[in-house]
Protein backbone atom coordinates (compact mmCIF):
# COMPACT_ATOMS: atom_id res chain seq x y z
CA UNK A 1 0.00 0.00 0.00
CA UNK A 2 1.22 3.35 -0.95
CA UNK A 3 1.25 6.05 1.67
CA UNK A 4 -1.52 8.94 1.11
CA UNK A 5 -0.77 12.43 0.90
CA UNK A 6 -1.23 14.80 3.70
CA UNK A 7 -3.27 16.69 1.53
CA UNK A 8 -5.17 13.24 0.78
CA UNK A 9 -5.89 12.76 4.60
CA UNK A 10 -6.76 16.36 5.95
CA UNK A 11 -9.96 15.80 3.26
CA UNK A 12 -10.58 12.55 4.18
CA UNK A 13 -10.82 14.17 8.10
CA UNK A 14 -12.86 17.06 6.41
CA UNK A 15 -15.56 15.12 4.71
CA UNK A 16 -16.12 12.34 7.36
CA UNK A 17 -16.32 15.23 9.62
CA UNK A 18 -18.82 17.34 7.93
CA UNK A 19 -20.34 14.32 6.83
CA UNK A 20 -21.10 16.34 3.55
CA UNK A 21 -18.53 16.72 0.53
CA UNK A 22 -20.02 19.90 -0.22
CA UNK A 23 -19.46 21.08 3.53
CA UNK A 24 -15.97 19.91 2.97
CA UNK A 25 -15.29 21.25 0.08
CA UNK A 26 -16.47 24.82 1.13
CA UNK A 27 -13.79 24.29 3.71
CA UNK A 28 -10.64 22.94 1.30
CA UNK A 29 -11.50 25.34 -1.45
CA UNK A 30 -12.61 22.50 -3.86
CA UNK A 31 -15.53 21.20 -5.98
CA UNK A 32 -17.62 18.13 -4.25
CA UNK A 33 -16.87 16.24 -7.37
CA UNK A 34 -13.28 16.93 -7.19
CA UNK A 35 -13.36 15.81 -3.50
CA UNK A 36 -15.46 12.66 -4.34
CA UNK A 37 -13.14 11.14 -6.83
CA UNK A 38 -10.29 12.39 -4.34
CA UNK A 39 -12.06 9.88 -1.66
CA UNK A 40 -12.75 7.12 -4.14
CA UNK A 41 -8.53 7.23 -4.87
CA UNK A 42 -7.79 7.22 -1.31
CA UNK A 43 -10.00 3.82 -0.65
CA UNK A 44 -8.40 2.03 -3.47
CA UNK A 45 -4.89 3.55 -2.43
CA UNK A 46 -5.75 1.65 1.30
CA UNK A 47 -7.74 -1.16 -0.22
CA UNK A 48 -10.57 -0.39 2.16
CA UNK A 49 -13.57 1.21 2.18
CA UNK A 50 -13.64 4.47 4.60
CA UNK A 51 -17.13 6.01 3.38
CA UNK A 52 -20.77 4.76 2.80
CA UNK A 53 -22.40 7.04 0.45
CA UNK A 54 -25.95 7.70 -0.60
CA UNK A 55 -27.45 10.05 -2.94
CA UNK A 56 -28.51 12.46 0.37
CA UNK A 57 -25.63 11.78 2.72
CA UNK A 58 -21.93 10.54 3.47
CA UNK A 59 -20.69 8.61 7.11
CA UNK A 60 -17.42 6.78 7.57
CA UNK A 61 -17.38 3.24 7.87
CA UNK A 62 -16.24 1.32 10.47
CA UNK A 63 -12.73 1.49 9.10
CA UNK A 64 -13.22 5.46 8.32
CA UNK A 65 -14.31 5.67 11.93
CA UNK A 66 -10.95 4.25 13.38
CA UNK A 67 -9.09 5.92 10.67
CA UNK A 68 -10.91 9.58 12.06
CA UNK A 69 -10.34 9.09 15.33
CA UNK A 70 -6.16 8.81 14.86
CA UNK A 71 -5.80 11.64 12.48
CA UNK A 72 -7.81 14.17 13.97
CA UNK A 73 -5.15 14.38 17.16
CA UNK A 74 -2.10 13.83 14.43
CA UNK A 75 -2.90 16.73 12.11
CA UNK A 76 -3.76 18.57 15.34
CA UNK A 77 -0.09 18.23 16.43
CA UNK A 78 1.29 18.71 13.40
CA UNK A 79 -0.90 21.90 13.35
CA UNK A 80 0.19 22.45 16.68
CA UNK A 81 4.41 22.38 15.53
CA UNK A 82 3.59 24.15 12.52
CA UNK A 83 2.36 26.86 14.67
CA UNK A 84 5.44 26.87 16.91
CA UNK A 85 7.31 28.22 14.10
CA UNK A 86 5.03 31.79 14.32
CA UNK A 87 6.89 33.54 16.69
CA UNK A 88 10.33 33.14 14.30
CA UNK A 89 8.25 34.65 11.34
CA UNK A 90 7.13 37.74 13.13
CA UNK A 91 3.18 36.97 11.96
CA UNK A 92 0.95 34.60 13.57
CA UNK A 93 -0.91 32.52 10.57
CA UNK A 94 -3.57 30.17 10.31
CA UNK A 95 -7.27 29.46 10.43
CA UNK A 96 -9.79 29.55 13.17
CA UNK A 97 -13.31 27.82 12.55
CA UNK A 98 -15.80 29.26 14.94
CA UNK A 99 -19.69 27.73 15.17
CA UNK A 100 -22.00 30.46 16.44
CA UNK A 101 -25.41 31.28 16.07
CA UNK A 102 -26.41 34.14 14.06
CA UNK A 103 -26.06 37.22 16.65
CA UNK A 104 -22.97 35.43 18.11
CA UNK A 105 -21.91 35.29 14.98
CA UNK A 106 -22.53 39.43 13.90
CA UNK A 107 -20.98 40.33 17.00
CA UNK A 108 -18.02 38.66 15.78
CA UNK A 109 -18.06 40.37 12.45
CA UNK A 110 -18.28 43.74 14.46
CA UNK A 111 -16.86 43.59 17.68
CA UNK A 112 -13.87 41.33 16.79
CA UNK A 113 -12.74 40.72 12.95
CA UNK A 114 -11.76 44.57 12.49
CA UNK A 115 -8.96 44.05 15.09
CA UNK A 116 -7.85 40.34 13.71
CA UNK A 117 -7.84 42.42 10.40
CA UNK A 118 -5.38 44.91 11.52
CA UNK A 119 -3.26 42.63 13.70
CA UNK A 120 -3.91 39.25 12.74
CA UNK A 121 -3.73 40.08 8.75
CA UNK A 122 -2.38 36.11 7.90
CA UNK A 123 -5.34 34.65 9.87
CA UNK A 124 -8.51 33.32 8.49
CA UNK A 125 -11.68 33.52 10.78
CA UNK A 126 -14.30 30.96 9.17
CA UNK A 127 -17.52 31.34 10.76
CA UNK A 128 -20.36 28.94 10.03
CA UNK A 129 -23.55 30.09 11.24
CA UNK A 130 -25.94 27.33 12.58
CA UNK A 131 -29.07 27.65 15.54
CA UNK A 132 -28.49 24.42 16.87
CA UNK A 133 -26.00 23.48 19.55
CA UNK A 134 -23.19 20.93 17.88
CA UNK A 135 -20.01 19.39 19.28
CA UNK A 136 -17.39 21.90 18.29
CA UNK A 137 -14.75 18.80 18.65
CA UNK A 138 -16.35 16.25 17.01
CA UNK A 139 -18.07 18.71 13.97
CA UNK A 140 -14.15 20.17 13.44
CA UNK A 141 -14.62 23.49 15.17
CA UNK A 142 -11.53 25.15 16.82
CA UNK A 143 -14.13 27.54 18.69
CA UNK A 144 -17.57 28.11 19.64
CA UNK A 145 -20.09 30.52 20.87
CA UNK A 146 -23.17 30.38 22.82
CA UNK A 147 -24.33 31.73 26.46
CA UNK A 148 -22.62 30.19 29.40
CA UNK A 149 -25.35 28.15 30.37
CA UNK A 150 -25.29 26.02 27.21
CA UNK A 151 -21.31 25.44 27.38
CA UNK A 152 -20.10 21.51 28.29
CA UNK A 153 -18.38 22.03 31.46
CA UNK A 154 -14.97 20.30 30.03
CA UNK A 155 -15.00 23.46 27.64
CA UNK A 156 -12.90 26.71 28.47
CA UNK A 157 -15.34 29.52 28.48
CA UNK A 158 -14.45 33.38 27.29
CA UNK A 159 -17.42 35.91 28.16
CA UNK A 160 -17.64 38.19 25.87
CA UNK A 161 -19.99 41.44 25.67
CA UNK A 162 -22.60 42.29 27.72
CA UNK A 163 -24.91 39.81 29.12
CA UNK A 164 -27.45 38.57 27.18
CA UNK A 165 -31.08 38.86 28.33
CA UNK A 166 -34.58 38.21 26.40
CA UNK A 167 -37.28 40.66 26.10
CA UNK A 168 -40.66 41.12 24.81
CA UNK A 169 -41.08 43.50 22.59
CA UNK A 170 -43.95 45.37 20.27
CA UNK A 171 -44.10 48.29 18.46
CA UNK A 172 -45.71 51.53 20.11
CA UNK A 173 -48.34 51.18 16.81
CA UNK A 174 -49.36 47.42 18.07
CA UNK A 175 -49.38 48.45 21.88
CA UNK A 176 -51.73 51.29 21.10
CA UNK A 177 -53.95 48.92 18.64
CA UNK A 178 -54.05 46.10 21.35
CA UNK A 179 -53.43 47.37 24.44
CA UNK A 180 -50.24 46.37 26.88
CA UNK A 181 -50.37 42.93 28.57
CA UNK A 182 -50.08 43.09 31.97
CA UNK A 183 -48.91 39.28 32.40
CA UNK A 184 -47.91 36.48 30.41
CA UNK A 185 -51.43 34.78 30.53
CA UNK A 186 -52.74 37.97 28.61
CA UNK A 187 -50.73 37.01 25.70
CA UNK A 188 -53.35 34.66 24.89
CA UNK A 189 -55.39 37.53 23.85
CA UNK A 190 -52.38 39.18 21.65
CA UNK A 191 -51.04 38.14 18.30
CA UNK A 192 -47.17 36.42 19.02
CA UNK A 193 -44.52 36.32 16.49
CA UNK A 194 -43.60 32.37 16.93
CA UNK A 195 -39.73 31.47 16.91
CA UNK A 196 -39.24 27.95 15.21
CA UNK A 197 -35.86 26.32 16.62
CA UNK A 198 -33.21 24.33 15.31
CA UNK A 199 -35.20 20.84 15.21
CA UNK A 200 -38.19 22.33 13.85
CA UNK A 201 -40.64 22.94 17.35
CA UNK A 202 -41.78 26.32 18.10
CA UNK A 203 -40.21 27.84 20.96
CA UNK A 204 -42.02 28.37 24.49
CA UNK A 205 -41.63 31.43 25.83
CA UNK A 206 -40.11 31.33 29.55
CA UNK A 207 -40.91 33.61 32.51
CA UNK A 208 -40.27 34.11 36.04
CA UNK A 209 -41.21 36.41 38.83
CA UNK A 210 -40.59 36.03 42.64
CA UNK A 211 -39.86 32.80 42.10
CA UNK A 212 -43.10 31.65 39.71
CA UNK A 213 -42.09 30.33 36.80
CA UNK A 214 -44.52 30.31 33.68
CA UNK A 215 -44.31 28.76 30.42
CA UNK A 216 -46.36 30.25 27.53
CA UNK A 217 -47.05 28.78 24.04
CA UNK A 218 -47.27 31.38 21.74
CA UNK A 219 -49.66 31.64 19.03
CA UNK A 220 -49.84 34.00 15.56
CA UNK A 221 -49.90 34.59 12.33
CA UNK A 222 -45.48 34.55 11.86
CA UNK A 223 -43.26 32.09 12.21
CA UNK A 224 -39.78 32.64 11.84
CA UNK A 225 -36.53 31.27 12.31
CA UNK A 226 -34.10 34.31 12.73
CA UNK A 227 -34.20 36.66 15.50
CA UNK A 228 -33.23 39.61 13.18
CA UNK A 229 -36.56 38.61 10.90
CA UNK A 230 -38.73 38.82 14.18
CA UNK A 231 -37.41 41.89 15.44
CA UNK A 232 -38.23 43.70 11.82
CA UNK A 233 -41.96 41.93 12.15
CA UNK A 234 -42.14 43.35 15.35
CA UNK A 235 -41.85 46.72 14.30
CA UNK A 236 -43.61 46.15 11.20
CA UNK A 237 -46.56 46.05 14.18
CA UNK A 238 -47.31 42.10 13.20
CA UNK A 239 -47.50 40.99 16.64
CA UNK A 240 -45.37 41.09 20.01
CA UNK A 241 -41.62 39.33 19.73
CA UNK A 242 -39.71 36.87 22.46
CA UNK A 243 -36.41 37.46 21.38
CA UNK A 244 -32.40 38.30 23.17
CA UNK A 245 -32.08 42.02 23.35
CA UNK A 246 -29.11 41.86 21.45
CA UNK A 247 -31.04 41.53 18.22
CA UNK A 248 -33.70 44.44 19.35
CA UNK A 249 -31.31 47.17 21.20
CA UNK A 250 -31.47 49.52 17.62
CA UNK A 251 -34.70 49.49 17.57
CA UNK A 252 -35.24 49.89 20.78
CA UNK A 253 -33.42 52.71 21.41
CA UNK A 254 -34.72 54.04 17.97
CA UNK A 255 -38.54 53.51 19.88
CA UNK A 256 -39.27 51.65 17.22
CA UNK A 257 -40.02 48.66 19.75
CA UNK A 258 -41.08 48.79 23.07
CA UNK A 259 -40.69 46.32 25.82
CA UNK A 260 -43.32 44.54 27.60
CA UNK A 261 -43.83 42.11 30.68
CA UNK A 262 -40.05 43.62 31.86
CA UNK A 263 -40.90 42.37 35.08
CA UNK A 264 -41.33 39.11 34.03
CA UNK A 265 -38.58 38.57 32.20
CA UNK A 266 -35.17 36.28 33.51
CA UNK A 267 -31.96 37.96 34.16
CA UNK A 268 -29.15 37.88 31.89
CA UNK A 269 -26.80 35.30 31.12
CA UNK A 270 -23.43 35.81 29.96
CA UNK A 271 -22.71 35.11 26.48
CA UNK A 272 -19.03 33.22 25.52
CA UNK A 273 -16.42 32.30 23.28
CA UNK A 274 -15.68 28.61 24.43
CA UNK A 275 -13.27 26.30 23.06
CA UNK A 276 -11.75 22.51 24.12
CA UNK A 277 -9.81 22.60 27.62
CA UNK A 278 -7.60 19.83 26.99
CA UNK A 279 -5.74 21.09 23.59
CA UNK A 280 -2.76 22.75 23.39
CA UNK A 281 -4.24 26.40 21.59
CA UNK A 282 -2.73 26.79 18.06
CA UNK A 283 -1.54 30.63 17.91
CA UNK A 284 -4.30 31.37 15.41
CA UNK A 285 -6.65 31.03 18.09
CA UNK A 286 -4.69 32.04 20.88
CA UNK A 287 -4.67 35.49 18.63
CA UNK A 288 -8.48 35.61 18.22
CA UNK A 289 -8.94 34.89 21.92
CA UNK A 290 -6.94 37.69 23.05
CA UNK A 291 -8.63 39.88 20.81
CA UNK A 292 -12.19 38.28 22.56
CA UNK A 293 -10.96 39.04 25.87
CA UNK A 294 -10.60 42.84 25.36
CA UNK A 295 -14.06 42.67 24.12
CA UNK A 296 -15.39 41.41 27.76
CA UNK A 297 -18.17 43.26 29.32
CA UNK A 298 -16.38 46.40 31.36
């Protein structure tokens, strides 16, 4: 048997990762096809069989399994010496993949790319945006985002920002139209702009006072999947919105929403860059890091 390519082998980790050759290929810089035949060449090269593939999906074998599990720590170490060698070249280089939801995500675009620009010119921030929690290990990520609540506990958490609260909110048009409810149980008389979560179900909206906790189930005529989307319904008047404040703070301070049920609402909860505690960090993300720690909440 002929020995693969690096090259060969950082795919193979990227596809069976992703489980997707077009996933993979976003990351490489490749065409699917391109990646595909790549694949089909590396199985005959090993004379086994790493990949099942349908027309809808791709998932290693038992074989690709094994074979995933020893290169993912390899070409981490060899990332790992590679990056030794920064310091000597004056520029740290390299890629950091970061999973965050959307908001997480445009924070990041704000709040911390400018700086990586200016100081960090060599390193690549990719940032795939996706709702749903994932294992940042297992799905390839170097990095990941969420509030502090929702973090493993083996994970090294970074707070970042201000705290992130939710917050009802309706514009002054709708308020005056329908009047302001006074607790959550009068939102079954108001029209709701429903949140559909990763998964598909429709989120319940959660509140708490002196110690009462209350679940509602929202109903109305929008259902949406993106914060940003409900907060423009909102002040389109289409109904009241349950989203994080982050998303509504222009237009609230614009008075283009208003909040409702304040009183009612939980308190905030950090919101982090997290990433695995028992890796050596690669200077590409040691750089971004730094850079997220000067944007904690002061």
């Amino acid at each position: 048997m002929s020995r693969p390519s690096l090259n060969d082998l950082t795919a193979f980790v990227a596809v069976a990762s992703h489980r997707s050759f077009r996933r993979a290929a976003d990351e490489i810089g490749t065409a699917p096809s391109t990646l595909s035949h790549a694949m089909r060449a590396l199985e005959e090269r090993m004379g086994v069989r790493l990949l099942n593939r349908t027309t809808r999906s791709v998932f290693p074998t038992e074989a690709g399994l094994e074979l995933l599990a020893r290169l993912r720590p390899a070409l981490g170490a060899l990332d790992e010496a590679l990056g030794a060698v920064a310091p000597f070249r004056g520029q740290v280089a390299g890629t950091v993949r970061l999973n965050a939801p959307r908001l997480g995500a445009g924070f990041i675009v704000r709040e911390i790319l400018p700086r990586m620009a200016e100081r960090c010119p060599e390193v690549v921030v990719d940032i795939v945006v996706e709702g749903a929690l994932v294992d940042i290990v297992a799905a390839g990520f170097d990095a990941g985002f969420r509030l502090a609540g929702s973090i493993p506990a083996d994970m090294i958490a970074v707070p970042v920002g201000r705290p992130l609260a939710f917050a009802c909110v309706a514009s002054p048009a709708y308020l005056d139209r329908f009047g302001v409810p006074a607790t959550p149980e009068d939102l079954a008389r108001h029209r709701c702009i429903c949140h559909r979560v990763p998964g598909g179900r429709l989120y319940r909206w959660e509140f708490a006072r002196a110690g009462q906790a209350l679940v509602v189930d929202p109903k109305g005529p929008v259902v949406l999947d993106d914060e940003e989307l409900m907060v423009d319904a909102a002040v389109k008047g289409l109904g009241i919105a349950y989203v994080a404040d982050w998303a509504a703070e222009t237009a609230l301070r614009a008075g283009l929403l208003r909040p409702v049920l304040a009183a009612w609402m939980h308190p905030p909860e950090a919101a982090a860059v997290y990433y695995p505690g028992h890796r050596a960090v690669p200077p590409a993300l040691r750089a971004f890091l730094d850079i997220v720690k000067e944007a904690r909440p002061r």
